[in-house]
C-alpha atoms as a PDB file:
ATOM      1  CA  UNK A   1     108.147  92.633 100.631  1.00  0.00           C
ATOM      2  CA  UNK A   2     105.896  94.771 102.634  1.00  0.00           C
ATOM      3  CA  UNK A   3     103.828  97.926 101.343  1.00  0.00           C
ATOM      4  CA  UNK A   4     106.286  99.743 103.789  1.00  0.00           C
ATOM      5  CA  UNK A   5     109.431  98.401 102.139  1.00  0.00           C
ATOM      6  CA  UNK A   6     107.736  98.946  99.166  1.00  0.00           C
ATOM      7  CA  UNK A   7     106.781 102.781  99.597  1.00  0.00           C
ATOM      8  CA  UNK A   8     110.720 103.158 100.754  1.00  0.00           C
ATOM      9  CA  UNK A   9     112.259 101.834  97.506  1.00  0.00           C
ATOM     10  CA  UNK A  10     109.772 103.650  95.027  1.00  0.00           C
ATOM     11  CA  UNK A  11     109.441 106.690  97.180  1.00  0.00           C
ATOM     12  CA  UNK A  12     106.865 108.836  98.310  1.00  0.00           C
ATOM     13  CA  UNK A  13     106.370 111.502  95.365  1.00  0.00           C
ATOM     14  CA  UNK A  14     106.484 108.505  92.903  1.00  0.00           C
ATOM     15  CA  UNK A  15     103.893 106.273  95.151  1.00  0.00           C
ATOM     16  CA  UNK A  16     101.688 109.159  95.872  1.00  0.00           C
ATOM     17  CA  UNK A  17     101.254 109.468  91.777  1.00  0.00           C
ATOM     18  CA  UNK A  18     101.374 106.022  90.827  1.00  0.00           C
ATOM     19  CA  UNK A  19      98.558 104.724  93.466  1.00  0.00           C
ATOM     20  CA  UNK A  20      96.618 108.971  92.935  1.00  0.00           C
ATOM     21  CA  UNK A  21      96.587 109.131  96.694  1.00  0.00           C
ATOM     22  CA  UNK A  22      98.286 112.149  98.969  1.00  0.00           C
ATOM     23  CA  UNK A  23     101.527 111.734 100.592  1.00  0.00           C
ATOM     24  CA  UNK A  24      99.488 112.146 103.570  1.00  0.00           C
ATOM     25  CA  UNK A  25      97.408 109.208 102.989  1.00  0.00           C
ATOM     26  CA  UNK A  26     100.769 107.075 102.473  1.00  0.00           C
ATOM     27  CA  UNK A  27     101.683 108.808 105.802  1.00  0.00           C
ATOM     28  CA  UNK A  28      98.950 107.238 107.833  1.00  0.00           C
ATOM     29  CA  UNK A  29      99.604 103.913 105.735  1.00  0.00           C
ATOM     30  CA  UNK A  30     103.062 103.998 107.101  1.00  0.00           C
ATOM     31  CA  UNK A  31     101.999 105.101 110.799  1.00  0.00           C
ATOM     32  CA  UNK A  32      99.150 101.755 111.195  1.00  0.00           C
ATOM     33  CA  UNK A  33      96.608 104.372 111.269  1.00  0.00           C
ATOM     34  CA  UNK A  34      94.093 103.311 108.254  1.00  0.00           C
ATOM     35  CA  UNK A  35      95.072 100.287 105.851  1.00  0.00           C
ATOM     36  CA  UNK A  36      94.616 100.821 101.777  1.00  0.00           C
ATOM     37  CA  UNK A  37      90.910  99.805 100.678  1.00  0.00           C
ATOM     38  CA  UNK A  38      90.445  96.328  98.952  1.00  0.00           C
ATOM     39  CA  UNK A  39      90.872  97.834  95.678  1.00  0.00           C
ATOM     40  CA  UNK A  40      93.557  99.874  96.395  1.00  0.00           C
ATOM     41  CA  UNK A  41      95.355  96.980  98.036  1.00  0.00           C
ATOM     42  CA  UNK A  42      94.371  95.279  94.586  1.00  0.00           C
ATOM     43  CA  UNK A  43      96.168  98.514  92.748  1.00  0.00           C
ATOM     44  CA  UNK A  44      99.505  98.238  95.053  1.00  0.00           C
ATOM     45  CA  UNK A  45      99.728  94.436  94.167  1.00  0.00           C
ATOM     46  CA  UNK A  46      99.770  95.068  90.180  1.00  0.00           C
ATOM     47  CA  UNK A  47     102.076  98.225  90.373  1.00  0.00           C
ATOM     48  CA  UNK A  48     104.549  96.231  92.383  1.00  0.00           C
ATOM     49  CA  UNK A  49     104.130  93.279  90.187  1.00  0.00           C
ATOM     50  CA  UNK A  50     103.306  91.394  92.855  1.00  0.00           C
ATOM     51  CA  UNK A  51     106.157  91.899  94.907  1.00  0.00           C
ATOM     52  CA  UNK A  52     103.803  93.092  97.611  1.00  0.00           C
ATOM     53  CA  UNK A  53     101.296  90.832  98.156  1.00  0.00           C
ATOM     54  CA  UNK A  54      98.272  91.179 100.038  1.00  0.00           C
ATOM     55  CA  UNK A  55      99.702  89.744 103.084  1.00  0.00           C
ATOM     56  CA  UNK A  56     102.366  92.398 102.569  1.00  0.00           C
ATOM     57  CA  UNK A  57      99.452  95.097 101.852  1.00  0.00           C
ATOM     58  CA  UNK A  58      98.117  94.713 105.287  1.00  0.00           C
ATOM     59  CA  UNK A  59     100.823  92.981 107.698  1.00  0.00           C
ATOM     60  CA  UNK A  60     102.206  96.095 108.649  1.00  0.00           C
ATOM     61  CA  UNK A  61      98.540  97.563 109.361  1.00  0.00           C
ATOM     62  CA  UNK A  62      97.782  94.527 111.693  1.00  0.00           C
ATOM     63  CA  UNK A  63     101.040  94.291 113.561  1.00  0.00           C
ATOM     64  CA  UNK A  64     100.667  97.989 114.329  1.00  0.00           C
ATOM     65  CA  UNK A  65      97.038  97.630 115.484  1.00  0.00           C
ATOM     66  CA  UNK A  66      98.029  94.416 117.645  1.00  0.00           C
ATOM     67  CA  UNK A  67     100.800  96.101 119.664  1.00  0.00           C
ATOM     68  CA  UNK A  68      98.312  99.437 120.020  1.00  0.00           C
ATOM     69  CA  UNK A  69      95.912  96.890 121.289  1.00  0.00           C
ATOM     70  CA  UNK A  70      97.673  94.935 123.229  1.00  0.00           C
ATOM     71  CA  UNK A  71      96.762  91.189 121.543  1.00  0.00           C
END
């Protein structure tokens, strides 16, 4: 599972308080506009017990940034 997926079946509200970020922030995680900070990514991975991994933390970042990009 992806942090996207992830954020979907928990829910916005509930992931903004769980991870103390804004909904805005989980916006722009979403969009492939900035990617959750190491220890964040490190946070997301124990809340989910560990059914977002860090692959799943930052694949959706990357995959984003590769098609904006081009590569």
């Amino acid at each position: 599972m992806d942090l996207i997926e992830w954020l979907e079946l928990i829910g916005s509200k509930k992931a903004a308080e769980l991870l103390e970020v804004t909904t805005a922030t989980l916006s722009q995680w979403r969009l492939g506009e900035t990617s959750p900070k190491v220890m964040m990514a490190h946070k997301i991975v124990e809340l989910s017990h560990g059914l977002v991994d860090w692959e799943g933390v930052y694949r959706p970042y990357v995959q984003r940034r590769l098609k904006t990009y081009k590569i």
